[in-house]
N, C-alpha and C. Protein backbone atom coordinates (compact mmCIF):
# COMPACT_ATOMS: atom_id res chain seq x y z
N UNK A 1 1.75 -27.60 16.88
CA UNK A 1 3.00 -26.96 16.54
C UNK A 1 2.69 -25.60 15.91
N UNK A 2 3.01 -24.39 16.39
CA UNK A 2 2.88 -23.52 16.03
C UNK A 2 4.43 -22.42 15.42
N UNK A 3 4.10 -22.05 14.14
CA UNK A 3 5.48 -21.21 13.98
C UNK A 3 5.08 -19.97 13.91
N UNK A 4 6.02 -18.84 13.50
CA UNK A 4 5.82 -17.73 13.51
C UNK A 4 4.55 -17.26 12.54
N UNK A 5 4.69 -17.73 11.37
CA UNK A 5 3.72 -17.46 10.26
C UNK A 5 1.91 -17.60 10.94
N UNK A 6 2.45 -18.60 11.38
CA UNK A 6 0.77 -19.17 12.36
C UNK A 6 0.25 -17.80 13.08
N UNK A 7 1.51 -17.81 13.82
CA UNK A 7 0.80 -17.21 15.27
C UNK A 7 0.78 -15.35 14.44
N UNK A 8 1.24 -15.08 13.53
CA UNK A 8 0.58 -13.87 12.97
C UNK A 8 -0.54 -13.86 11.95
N UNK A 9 -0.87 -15.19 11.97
CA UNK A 9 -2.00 -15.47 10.58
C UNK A 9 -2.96 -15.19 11.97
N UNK A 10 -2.91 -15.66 13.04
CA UNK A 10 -3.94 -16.09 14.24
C UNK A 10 -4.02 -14.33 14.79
N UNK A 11 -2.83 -13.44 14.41
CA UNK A 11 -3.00 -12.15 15.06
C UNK A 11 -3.92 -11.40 14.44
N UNK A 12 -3.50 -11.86 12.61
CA UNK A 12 -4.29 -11.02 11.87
C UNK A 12 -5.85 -10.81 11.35
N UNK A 13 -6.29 -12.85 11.60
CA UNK A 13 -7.60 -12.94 11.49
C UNK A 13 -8.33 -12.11 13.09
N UNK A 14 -7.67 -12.21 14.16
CA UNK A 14 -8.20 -11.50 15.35
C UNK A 14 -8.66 -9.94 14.88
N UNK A 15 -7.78 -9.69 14.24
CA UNK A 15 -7.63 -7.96 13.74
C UNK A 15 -9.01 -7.89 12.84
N UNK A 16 -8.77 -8.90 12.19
CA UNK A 16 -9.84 -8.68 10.93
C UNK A 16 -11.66 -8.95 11.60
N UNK A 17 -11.22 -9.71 12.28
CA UNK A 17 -12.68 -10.32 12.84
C UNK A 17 -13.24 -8.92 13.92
N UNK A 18 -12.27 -8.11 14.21
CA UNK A 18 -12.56 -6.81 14.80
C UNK A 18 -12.93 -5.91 14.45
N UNK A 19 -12.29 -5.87 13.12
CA UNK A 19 -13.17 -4.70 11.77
C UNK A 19 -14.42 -4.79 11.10
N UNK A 20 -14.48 -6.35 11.37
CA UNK A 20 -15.64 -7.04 10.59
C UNK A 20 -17.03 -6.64 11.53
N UNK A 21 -16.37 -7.16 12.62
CA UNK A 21 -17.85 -6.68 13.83
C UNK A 21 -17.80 -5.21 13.88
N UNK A 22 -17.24 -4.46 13.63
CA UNK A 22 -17.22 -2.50 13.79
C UNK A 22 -17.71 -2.61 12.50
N UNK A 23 -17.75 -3.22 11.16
CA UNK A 23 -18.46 -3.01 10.08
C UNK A 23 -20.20 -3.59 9.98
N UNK A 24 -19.97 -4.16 11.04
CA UNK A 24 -21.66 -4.57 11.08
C UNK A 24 -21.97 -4.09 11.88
N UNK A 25 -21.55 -3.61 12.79
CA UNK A 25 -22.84 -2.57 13.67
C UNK A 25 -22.72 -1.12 12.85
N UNK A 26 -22.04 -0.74 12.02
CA UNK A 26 -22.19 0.46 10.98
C UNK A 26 -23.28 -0.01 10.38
N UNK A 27 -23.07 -1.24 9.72
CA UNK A 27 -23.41 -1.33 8.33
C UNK A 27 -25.20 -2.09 8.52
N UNK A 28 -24.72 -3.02 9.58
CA UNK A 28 -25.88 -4.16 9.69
C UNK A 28 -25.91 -5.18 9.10
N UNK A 29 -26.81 -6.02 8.92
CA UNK A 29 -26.63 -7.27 8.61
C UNK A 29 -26.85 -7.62 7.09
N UNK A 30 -26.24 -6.66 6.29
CA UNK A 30 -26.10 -6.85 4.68
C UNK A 30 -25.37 -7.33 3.88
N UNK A 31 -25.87 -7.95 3.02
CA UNK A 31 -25.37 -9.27 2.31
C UNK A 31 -23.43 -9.30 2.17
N UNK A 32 -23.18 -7.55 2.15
CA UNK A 32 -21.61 -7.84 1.73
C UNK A 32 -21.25 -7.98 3.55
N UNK A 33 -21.85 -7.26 4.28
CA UNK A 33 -21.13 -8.29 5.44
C UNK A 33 -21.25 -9.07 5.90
N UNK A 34 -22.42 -9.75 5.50
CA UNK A 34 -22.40 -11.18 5.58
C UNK A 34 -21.35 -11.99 4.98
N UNK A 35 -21.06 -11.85 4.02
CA UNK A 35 -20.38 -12.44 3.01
C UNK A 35 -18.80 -12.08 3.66
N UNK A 36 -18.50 -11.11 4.17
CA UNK A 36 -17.12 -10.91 4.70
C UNK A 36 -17.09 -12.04 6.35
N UNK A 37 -18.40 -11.81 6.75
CA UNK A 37 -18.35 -12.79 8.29
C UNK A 37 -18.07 -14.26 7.36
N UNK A 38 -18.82 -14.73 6.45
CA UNK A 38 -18.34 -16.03 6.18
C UNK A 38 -17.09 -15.97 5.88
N UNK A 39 -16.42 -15.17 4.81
CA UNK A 39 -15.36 -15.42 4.26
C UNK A 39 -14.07 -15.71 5.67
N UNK A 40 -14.47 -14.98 7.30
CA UNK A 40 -13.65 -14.79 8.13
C UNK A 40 -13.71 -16.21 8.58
N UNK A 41 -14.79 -16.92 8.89
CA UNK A 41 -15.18 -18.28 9.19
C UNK A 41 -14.24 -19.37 8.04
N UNK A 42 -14.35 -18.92 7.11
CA UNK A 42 -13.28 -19.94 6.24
C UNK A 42 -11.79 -19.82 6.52
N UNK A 43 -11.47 -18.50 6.65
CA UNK A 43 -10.53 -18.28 7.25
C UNK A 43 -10.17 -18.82 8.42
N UNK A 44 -10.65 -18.66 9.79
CA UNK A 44 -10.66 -19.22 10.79
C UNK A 44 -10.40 -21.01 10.60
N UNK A 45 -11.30 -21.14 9.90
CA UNK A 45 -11.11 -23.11 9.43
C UNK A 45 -9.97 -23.14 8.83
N UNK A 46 -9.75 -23.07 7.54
CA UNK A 46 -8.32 -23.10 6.91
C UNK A 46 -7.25 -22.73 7.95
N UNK A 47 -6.70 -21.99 8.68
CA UNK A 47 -6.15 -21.31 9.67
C UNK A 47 -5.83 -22.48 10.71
N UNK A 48 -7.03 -23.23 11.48
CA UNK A 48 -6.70 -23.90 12.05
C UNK A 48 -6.66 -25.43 11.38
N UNK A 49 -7.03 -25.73 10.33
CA UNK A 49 -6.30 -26.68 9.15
C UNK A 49 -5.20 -26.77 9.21
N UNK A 50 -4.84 -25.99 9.07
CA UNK A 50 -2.71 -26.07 8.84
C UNK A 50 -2.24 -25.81 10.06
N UNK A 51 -2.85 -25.58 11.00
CA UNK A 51 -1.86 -25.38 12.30
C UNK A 51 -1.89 -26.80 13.07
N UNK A 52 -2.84 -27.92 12.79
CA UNK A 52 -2.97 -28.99 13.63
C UNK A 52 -2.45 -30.06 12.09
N UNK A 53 -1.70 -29.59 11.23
CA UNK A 53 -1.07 -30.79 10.15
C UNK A 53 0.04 -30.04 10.07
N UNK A 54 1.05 -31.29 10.44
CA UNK A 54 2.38 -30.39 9.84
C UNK A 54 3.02 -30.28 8.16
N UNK A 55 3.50 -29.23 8.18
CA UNK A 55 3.65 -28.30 6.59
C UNK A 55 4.50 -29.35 6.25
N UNK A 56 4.35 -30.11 4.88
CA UNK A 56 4.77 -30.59 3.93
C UNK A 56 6.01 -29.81 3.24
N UNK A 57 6.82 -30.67 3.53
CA UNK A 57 8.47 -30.06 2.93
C UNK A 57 8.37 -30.83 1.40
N UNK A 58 8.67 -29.94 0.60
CA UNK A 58 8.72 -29.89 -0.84
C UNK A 58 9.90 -29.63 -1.23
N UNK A 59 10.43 -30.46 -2.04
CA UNK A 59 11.81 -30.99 -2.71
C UNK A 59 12.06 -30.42 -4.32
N UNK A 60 12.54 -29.34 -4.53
CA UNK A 60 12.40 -28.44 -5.74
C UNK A 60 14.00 -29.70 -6.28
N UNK A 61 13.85 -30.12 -7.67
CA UNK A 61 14.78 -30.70 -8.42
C UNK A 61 15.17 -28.95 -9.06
N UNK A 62 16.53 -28.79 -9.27
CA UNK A 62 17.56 -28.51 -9.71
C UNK A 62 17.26 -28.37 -11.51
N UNK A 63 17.11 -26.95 -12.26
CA UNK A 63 16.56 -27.52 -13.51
C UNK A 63 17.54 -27.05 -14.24
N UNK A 64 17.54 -28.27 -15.12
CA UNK A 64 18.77 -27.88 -15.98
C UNK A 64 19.15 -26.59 -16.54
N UNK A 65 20.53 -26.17 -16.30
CA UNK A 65 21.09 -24.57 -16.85
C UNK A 65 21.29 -24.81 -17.71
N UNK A 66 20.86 -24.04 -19.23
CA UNK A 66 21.52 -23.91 -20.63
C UNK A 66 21.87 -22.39 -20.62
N UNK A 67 22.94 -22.70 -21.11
CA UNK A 67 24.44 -21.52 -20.96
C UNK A 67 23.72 -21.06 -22.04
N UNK A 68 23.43 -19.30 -22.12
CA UNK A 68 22.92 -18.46 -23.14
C UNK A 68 24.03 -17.55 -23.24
N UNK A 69 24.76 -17.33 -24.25
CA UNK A 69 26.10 -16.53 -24.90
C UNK A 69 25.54 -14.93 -24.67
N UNK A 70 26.95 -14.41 -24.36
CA UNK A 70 26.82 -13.09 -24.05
C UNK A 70 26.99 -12.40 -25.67
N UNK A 71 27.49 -12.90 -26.03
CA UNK A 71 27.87 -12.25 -27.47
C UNK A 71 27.17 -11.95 -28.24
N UNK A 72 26.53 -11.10 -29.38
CA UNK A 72 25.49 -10.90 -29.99
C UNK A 72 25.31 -11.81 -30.84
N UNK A 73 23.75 -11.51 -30.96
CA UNK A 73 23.54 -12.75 -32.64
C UNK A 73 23.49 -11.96 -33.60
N UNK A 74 23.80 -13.15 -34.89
CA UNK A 74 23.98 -12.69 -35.99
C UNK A 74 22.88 -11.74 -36.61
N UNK A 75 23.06 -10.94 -36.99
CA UNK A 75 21.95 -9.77 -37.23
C UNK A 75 20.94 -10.35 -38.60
N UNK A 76 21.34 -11.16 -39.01
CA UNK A 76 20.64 -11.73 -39.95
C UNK A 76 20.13 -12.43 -39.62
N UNK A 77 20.01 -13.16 -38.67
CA UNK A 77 19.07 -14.16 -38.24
C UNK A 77 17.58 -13.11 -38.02
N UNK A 78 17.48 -12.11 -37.62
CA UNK A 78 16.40 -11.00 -37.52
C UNK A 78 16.24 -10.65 -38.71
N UNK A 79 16.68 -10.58 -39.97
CA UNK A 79 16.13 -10.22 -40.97
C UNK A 79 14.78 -9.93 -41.11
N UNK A 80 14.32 -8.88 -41.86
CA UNK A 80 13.02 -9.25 -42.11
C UNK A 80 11.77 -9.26 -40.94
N UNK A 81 12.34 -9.21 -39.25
CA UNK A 81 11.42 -9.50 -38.97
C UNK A 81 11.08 -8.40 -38.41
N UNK A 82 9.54 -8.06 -37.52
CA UNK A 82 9.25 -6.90 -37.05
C UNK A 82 9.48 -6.67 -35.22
N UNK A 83 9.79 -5.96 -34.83
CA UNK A 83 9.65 -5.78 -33.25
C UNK A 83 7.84 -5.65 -32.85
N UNK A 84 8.01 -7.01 -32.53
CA UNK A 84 6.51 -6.48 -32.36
C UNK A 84 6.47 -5.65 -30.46
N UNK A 85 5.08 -4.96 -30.92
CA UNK A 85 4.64 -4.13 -29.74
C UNK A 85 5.43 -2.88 -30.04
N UNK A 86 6.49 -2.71 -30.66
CA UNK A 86 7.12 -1.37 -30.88
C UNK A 86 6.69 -0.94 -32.04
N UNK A 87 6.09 -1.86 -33.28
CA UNK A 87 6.11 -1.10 -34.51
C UNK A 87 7.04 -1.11 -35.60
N UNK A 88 8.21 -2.27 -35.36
CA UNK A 88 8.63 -2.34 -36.41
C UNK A 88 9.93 -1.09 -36.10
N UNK A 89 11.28 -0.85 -37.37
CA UNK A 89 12.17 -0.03 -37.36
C UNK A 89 11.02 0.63 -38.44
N UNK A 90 11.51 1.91 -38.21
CA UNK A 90 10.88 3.43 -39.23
C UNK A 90 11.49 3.39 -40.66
N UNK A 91 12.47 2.74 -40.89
CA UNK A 91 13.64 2.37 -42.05
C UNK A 91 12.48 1.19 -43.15
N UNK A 92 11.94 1.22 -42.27
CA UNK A 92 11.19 -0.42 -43.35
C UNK A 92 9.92 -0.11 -43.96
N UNK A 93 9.54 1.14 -42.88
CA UNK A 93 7.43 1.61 -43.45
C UNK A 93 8.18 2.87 -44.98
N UNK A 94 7.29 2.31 -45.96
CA UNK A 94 7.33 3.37 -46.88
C UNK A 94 6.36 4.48 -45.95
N UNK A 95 6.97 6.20 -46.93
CA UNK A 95 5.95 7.12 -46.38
C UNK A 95 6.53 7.74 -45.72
């Protein structure tokens, strides 16, 4: 079963596996392109992993809404405290 997502995951590793071989006949057979040919090979596996299992439908529960008031809070409940990352109001540093 193939869907859209597939068959452009299958376009894009093609793409990539094309850059990869134009980067080794630049580059030659050195460790970072080595390391990019494997990483394409995992790719390729994972890739065809999920295209021969079908995708698991996942059931998101509904999370409870708590109603947060538009109205301001009491300014005293902030008393005292500092904005942090801003530094505090300029009203509070002596100096």
């Amino acid at each position: 079963m193939s869907t859209t997502e597939m068959l452009e995951l299958e376009r894009t590793i093609d793409h990539l596996r094309h850059c990869v071989g134009s980067l080794r006949s630049l580059y030659g057979d050195v460790p970072q392109v080595r390391r990019l040919v494997n990483d394409l090979e995992r790719l390729e596996i994972d890739s065809g992993d999920l295209d021969a299992s079908p995708p698991h439908l996942t059931h998101h529960e509904q999370a409870e809404r708590i109603p947060v008031p538009d109205t301001p809070y009491d300014a005293s409940m902030w008393q005292g405290a500092d904005d942090e990352g801003i530094g505090g109001h300029p009203t509070e540093h002596d100096g």
